[in-house]
PDB file of N, CA and C in Angstrom:
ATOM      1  N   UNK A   1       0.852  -1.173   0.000  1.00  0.00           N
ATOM      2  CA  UNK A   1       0.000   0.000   0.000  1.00  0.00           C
ATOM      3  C   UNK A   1       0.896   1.234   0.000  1.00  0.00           C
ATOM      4  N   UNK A   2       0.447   1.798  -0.723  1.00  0.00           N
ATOM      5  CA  UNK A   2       1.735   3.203  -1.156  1.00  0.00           C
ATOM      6  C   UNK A   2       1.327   4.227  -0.288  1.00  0.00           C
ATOM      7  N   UNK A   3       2.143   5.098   0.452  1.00  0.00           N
ATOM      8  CA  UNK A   3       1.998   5.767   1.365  1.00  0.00           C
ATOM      9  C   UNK A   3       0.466   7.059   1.226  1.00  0.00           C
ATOM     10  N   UNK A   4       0.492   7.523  -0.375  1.00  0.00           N
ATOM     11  CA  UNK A   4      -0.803   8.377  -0.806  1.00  0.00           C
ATOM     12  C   UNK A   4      -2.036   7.283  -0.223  1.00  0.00           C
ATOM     13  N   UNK A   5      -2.106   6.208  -0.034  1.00  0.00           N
ATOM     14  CA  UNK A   5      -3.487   5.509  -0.215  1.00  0.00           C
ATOM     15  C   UNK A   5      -3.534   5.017   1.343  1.00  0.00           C
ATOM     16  N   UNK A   6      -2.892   5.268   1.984  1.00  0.00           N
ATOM     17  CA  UNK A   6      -2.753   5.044   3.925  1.00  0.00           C
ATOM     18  C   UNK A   6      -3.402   6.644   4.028  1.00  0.00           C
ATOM     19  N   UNK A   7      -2.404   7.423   3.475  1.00  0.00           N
ATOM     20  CA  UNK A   7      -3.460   8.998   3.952  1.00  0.00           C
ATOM     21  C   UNK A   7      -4.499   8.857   3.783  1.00  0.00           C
ATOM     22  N   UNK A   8      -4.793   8.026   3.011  1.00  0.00           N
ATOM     23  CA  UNK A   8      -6.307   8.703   2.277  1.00  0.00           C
ATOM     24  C   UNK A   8      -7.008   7.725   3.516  1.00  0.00           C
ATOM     25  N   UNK A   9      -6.757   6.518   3.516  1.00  0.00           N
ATOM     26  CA  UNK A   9      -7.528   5.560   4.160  1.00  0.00           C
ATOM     27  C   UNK A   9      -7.763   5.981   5.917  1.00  0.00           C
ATOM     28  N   UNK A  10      -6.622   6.707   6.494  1.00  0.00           N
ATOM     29  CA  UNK A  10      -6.253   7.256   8.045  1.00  0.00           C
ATOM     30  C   UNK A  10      -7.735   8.649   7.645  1.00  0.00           C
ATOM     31  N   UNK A  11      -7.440   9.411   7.018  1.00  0.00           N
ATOM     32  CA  UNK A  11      -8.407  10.652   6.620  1.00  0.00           C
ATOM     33  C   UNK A  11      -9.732  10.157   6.548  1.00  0.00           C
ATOM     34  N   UNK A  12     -10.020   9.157   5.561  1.00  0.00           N
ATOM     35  CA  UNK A  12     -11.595   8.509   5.584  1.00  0.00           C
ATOM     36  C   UNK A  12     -11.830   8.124   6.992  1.00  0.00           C
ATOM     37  N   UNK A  13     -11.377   7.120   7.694  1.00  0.00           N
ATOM     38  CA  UNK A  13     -11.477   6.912   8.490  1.00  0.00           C
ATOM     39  C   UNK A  13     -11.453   7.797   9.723  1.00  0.00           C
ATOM     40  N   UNK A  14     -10.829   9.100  10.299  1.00  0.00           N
ATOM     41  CA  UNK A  14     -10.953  10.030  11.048  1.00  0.00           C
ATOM     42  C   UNK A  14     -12.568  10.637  11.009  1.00  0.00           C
ATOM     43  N   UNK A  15     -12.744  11.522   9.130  1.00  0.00           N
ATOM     44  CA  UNK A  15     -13.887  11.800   9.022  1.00  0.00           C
ATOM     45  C   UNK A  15     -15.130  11.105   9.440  1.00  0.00           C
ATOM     46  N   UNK A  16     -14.931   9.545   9.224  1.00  0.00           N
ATOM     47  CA  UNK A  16     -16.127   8.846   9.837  1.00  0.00           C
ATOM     48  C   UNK A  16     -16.919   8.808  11.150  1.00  0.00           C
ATOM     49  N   UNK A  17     -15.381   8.656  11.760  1.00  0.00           N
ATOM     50  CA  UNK A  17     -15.453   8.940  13.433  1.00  0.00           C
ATOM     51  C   UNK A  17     -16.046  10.294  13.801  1.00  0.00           C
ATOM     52  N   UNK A  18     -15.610  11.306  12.912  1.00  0.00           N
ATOM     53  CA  UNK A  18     -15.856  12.673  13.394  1.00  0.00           C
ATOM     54  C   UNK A  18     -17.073  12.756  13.158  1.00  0.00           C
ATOM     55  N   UNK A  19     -18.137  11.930  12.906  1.00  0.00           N
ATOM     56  CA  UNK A  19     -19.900  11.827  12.605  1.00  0.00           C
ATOM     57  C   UNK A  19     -20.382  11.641  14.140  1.00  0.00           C
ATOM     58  N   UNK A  20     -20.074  11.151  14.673  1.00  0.00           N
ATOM     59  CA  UNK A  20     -20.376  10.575  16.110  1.00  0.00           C
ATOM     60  C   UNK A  20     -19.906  11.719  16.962  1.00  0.00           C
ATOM     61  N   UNK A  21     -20.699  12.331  17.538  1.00  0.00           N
ATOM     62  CA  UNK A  21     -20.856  13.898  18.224  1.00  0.00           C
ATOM     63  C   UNK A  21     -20.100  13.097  19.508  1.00  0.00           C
ATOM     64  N   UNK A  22     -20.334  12.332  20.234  1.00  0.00           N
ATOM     65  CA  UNK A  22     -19.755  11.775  21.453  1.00  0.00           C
ATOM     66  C   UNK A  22     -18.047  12.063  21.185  1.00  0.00           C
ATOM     67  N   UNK A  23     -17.660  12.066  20.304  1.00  0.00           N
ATOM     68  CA  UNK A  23     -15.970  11.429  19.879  1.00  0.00           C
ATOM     69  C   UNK A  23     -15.866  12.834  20.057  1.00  0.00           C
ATOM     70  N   UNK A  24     -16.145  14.053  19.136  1.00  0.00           N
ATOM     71  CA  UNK A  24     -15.538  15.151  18.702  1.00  0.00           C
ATOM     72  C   UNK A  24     -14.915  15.961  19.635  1.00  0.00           C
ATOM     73  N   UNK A  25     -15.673  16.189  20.521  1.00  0.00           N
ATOM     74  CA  UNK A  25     -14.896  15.953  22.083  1.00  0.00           C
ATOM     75  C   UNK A  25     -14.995  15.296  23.427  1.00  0.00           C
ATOM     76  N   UNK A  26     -13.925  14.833  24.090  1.00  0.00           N
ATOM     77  CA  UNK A  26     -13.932  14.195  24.429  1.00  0.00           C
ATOM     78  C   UNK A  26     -14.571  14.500  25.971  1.00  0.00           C
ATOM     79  N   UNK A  27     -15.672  14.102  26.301  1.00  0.00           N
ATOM     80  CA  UNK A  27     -16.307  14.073  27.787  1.00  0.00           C
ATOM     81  C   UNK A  27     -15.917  12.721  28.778  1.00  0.00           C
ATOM     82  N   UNK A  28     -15.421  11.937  28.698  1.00  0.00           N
ATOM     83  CA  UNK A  28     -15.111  11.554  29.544  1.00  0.00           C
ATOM     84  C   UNK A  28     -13.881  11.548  30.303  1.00  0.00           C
ATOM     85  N   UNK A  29     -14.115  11.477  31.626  1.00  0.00           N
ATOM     86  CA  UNK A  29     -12.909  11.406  32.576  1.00  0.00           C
ATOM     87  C   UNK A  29     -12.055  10.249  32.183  1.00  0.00           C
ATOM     88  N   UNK A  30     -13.370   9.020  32.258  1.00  0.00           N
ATOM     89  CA  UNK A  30     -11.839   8.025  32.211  1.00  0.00           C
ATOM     90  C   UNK A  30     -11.689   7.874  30.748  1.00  0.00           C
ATOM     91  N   UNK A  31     -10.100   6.717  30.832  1.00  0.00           N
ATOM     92  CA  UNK A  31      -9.940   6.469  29.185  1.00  0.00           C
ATOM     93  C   UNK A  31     -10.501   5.594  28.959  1.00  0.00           C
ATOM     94  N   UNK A  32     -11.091   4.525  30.216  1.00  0.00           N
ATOM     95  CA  UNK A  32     -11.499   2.954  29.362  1.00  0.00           C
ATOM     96  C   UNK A  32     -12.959   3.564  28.517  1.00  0.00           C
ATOM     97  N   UNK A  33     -13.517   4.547  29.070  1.00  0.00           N
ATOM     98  CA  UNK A  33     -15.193   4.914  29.048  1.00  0.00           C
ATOM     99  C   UNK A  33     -15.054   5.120  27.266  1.00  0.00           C
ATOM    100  N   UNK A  34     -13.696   6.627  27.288  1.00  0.00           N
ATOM    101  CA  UNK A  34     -13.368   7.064  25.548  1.00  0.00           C
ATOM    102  C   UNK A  34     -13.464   5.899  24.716  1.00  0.00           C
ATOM    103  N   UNK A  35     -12.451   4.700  25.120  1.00  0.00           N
ATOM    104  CA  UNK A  35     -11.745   3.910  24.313  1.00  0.00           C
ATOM    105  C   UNK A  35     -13.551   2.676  24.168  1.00  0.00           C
ATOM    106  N   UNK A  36     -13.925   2.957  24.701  1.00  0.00           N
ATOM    107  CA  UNK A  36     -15.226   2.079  24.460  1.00  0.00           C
ATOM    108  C   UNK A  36     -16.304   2.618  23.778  1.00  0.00           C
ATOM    109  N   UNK A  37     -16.466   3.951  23.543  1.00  0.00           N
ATOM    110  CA  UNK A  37     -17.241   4.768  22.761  1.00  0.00           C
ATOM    111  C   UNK A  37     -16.431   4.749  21.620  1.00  0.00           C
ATOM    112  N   UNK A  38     -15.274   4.613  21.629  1.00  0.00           N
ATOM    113  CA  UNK A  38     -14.390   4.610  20.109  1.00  0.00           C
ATOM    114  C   UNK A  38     -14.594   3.334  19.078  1.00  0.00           C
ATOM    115  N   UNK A  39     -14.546   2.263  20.212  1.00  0.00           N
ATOM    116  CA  UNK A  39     -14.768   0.891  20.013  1.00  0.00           C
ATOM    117  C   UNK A  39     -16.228   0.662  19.121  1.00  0.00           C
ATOM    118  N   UNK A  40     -17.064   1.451  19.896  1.00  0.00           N
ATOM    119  CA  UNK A  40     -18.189   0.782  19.718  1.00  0.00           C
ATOM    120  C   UNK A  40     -18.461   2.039  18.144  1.00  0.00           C
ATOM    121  N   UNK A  41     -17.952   3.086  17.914  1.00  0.00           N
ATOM    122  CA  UNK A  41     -18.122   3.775  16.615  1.00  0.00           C
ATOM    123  C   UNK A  41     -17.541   3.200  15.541  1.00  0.00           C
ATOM    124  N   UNK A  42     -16.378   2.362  15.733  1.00  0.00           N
ATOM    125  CA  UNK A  42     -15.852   1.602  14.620  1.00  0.00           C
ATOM    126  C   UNK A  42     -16.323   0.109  14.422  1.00  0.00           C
ATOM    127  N   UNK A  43     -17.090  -0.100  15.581  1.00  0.00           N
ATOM    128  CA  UNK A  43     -17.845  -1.476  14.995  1.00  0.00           C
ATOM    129  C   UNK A  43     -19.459  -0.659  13.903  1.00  0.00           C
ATOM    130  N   UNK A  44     -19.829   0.117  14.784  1.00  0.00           N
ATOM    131  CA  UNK A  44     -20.966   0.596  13.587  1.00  0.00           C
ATOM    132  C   UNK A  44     -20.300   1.231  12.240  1.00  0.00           C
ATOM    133  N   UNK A  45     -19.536   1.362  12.016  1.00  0.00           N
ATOM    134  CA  UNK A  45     -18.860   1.913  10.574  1.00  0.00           C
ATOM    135  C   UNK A  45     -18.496   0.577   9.970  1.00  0.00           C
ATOM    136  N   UNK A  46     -17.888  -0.355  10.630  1.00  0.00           N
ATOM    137  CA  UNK A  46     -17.751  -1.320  10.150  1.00  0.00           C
ATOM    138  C   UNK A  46     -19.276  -2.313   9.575  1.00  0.00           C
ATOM    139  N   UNK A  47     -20.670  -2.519  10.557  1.00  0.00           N
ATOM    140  CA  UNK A  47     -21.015  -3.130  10.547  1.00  0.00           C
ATOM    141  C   UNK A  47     -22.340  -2.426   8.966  1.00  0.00           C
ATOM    142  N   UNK A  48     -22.241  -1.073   9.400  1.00  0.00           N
ATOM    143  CA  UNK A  48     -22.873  -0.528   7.832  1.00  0.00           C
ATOM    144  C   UNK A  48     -22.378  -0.151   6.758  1.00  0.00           C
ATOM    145  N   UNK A  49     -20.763  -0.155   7.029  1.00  0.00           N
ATOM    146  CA  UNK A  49     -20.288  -0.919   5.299  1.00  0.00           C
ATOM    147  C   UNK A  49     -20.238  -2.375   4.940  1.00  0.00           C
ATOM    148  N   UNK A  50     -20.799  -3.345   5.876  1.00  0.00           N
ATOM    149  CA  UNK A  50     -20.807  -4.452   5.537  1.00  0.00           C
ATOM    150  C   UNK A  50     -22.334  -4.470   5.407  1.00  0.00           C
ATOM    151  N   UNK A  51     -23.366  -3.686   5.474  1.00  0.00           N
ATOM    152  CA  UNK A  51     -24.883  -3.832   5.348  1.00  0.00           C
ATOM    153  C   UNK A  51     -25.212  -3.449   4.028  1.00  0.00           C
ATOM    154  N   UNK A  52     -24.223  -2.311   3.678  1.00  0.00           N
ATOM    155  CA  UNK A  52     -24.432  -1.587   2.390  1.00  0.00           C
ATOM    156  C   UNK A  52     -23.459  -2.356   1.679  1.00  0.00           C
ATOM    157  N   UNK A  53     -22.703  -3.636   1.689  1.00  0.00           N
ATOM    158  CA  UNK A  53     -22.229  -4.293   0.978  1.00  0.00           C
ATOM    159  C   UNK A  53     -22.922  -5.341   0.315  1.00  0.00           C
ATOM    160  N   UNK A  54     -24.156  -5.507   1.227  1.00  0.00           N
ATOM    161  CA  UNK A  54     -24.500  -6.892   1.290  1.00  0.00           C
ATOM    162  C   UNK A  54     -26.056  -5.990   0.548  1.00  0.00           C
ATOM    163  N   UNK A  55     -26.562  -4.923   0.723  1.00  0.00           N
ATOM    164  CA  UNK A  55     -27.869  -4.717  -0.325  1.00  0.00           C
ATOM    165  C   UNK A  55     -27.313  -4.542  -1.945  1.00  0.00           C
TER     166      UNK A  55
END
């Protein structure tokens, strides 16, 4: 993977996250709380490009 197509893929991927108002800033105290709201935004990005793969 050539370094132009990691930017692009790190950038898509940021923008996605940045949809989810919880992420944009960060309210929680702890990190496990962040890192589980992060968790759980990249399983739904994941799980509706695999929904919109599959219609």
């Amino acid at each position: 993977m050539t370094s132009q197509l990691l930017d692009k893929a790190i950038e898509q991927t940021f923008a996605l996250l940045h949809q989810f108002k919880r992420l944009t800033v960060r309210w929680e105290r702890r990190t496990e709380l962040h890192d589980a709201f992060v968790s759980l935004a990249c399983s739904l990005i994941c799980w509706r490009r695999l929904k919109k793969a599959n219609s």
